[in-house]
C-alpha atoms as a PDB file:
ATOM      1  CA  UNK A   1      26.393  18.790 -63.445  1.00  0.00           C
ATOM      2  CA  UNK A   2      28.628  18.416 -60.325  1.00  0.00           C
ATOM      3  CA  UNK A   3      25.928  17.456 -58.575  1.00  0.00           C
ATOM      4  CA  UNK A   4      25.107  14.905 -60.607  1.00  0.00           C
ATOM      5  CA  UNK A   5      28.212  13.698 -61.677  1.00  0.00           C
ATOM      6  CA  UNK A   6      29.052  12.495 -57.620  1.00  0.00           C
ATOM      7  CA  UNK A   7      25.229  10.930 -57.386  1.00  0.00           C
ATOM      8  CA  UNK A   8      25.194   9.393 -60.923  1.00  0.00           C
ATOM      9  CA  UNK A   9      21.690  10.347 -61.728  1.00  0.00           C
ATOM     10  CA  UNK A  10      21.196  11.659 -65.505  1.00  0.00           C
ATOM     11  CA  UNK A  11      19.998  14.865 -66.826  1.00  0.00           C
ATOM     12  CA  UNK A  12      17.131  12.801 -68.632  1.00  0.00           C
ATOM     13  CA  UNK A  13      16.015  11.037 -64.906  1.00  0.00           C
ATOM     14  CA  UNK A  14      15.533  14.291 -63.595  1.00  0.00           C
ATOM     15  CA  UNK A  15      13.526  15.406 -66.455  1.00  0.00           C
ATOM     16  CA  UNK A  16      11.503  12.472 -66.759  1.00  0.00           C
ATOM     17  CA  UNK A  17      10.511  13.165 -62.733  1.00  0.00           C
ATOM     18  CA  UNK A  18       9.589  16.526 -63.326  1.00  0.00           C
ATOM     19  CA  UNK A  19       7.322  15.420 -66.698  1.00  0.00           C
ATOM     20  CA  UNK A  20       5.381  12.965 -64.286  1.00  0.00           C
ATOM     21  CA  UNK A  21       4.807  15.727 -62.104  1.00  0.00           C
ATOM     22  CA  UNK A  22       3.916  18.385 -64.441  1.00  0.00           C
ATOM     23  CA  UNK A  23       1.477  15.989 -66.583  1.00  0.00           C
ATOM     24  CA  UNK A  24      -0.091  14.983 -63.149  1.00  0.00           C
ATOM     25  CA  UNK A  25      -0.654  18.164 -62.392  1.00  0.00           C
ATOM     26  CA  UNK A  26      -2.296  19.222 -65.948  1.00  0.00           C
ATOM     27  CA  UNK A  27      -4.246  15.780 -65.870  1.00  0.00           C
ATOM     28  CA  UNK A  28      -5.903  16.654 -62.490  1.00  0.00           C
ATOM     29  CA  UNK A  29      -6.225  20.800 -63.629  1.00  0.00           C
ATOM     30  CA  UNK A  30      -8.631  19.309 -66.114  1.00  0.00           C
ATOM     31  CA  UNK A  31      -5.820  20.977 -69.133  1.00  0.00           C
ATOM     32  CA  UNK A  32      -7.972  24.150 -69.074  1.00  0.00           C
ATOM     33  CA  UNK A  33     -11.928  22.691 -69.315  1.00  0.00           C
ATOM     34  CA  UNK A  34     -14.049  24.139 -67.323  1.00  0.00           C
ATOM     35  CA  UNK A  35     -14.833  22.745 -63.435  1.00  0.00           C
ATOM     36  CA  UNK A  36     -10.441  22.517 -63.399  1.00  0.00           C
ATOM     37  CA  UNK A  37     -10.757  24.737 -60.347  1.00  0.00           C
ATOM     38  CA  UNK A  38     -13.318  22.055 -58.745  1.00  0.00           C
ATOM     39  CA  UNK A  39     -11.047  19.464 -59.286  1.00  0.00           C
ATOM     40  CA  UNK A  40      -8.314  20.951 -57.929  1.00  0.00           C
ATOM     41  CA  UNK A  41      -9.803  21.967 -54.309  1.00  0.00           C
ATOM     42  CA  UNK A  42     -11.254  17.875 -54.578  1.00  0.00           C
ATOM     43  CA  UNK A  43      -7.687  16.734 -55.181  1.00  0.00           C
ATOM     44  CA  UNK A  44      -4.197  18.646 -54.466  1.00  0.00           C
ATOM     45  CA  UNK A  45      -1.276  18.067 -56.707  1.00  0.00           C
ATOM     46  CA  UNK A  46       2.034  16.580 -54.683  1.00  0.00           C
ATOM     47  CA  UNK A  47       4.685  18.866 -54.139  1.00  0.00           C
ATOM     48  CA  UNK A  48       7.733  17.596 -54.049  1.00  0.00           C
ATOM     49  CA  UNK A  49      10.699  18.208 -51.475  1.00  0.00           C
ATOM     50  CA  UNK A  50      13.792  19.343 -53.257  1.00  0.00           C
ATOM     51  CA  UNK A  51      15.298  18.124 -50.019  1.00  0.00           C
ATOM     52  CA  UNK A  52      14.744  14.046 -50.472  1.00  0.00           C
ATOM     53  CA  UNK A  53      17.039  14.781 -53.835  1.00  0.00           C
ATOM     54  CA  UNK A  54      19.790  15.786 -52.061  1.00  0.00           C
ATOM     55  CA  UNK A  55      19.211  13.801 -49.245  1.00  0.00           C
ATOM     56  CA  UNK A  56      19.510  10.763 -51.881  1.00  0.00           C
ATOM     57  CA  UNK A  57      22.724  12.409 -53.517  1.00  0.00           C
ATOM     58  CA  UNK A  58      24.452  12.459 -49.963  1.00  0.00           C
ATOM     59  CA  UNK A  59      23.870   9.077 -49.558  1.00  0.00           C
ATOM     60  CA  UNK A  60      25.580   7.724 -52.443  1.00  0.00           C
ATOM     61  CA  UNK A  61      28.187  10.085 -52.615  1.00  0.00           C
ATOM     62  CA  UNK A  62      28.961   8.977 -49.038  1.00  0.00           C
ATOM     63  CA  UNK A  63      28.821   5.398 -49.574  1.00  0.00           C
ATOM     64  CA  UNK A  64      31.356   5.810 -52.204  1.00  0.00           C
ATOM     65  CA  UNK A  65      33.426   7.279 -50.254  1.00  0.00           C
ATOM     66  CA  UNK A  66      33.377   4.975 -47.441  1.00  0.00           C
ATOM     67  CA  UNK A  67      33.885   2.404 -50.364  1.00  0.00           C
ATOM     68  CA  UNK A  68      37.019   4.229 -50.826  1.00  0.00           C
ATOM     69  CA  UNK A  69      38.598   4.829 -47.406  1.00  0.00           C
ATOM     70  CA  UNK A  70      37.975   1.078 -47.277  1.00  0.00           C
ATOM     71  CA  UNK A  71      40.098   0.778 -50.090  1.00  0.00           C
ATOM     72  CA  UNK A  72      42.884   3.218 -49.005  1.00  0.00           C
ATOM     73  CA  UNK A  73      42.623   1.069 -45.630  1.00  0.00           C
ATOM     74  CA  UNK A  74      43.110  -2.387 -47.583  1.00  0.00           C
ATOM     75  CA  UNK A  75      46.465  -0.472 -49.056  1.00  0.00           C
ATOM     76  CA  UNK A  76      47.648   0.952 -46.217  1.00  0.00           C
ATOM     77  CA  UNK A  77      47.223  -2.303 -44.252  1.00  0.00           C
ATOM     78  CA  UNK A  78      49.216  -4.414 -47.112  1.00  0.00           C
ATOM     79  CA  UNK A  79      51.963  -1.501 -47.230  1.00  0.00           C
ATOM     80  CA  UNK A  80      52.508  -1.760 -43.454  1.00  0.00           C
ATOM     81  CA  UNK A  81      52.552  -5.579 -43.644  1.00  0.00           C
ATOM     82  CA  UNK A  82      55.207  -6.138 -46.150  1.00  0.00           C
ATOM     83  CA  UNK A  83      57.375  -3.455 -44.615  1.00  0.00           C
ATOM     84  CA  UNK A  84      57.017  -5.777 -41.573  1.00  0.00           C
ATOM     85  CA  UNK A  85      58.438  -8.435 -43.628  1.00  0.00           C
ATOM     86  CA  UNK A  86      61.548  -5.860 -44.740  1.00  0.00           C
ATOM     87  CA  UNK A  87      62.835  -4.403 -41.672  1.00  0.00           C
ATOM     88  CA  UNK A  88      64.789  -5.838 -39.533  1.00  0.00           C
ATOM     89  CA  UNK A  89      64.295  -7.234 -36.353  1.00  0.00           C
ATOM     90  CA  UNK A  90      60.704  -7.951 -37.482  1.00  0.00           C
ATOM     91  CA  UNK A  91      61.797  -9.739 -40.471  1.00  0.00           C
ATOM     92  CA  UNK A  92      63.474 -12.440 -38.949  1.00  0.00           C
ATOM     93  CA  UNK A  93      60.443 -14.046 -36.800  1.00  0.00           C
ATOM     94  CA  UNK A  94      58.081 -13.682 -39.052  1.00  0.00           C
ATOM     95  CA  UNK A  95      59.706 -15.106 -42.214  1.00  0.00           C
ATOM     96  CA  UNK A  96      60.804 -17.938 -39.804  1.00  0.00           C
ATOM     97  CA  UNK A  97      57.182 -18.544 -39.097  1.00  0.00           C
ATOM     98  CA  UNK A  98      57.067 -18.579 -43.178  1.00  0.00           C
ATOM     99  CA  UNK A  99      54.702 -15.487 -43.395  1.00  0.00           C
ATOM    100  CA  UNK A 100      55.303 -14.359 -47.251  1.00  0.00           C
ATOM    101  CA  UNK A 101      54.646 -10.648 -48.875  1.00  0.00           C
ATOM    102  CA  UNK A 102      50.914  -9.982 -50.422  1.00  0.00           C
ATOM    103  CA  UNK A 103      50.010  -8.038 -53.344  1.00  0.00           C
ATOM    104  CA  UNK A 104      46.909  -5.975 -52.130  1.00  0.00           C
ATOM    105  CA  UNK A 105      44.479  -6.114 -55.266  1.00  0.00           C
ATOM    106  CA  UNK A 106      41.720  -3.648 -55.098  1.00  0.00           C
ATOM    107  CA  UNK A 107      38.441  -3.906 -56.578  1.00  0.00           C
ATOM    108  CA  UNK A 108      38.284  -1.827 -59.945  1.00  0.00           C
ATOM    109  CA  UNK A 109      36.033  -1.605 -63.077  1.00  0.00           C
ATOM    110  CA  UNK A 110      37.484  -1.737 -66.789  1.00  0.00           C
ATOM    111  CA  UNK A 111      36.713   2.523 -66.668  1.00  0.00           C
ATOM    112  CA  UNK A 112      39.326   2.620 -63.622  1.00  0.00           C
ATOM    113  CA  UNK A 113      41.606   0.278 -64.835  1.00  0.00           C
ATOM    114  CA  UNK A 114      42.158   2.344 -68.367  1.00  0.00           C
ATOM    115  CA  UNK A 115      41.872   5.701 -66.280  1.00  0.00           C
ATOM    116  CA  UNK A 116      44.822   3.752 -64.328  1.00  0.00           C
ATOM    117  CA  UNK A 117      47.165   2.758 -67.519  1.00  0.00           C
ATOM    118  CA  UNK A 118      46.414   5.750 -69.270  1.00  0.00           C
ATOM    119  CA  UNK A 119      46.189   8.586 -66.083  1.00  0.00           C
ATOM    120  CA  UNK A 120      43.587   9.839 -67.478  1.00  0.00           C
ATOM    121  CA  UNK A 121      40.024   9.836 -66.784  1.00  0.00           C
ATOM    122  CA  UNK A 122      37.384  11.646 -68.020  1.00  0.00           C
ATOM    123  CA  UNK A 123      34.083  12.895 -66.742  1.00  0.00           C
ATOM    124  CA  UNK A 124      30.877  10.151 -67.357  1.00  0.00           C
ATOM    125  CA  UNK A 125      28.520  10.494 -69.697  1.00  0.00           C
ATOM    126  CA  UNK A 126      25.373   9.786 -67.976  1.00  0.00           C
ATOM    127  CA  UNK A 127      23.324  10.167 -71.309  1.00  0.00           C
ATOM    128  CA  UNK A 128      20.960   7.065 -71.257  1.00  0.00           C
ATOM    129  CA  UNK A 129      22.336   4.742 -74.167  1.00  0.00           C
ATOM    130  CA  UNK A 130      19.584   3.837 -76.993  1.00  0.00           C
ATOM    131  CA  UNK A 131      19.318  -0.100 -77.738  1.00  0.00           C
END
């Protein structure tokens, strides 16, 4: 669940993949009626490379986390400029020049936010919801 957890891809859309494949592959074995091996030297089933689903994983696990060293950058950069506005010599100049503090406001969802207030946050549930 790990695995899926990082990607965000449900239980259910792995299941559903593996029902395509499995009733593509009864579908073209004929289900049992005779002349299935025929049809299956005319036509061979897809495999499928268990290597493009974790290819896919590492991809979105590592755009999230560049989303979040850009984040921890945003911070760290708004830390480092109001200290600049705190310590002295720097101070001086640049509240001369009228530069003012910032309040660094990172990008959140309403899930983060609680996990934030409440510290803490629990894992996903990736079940699909029913309408």
């Amino acid at each position: 669940m790990e695995e899926n957890q990082s990607a965000q891809v449900t239980d259910s859309q792995k299941d559903a993949l593996k029902e395509i494949f499995n009733g593509y592959a009864e579908a073209r074995s004929g289900g049992g009626s005779q002349g299935s091996f025929i049809n299956a030297v005319k036509e061979a089933i897809p495999t499928v490379d268990t290597k493009i689903w974790t290819n896919l994983q590492n991809i979105i696990v590592g755009a999230r986390d560049e989303w979040t060293g850009n984040q921890v950058a945003l911070v760290d950069i708004g830390r480092e400029y109001n200290t600049m506005l705190d310590v002295f010599p720097s101070n001086i100049l640049l509240r001369m020049f009228g530069f003012e503090k910032i309040n660094v406001k990172l990008v959140t969802s309403s899930r983060t936010g609680e996990a934030f207030r409440t510290g803490k946050d629990d894992d996903v549930d990736l079940t699909p919801k029913k309408k």
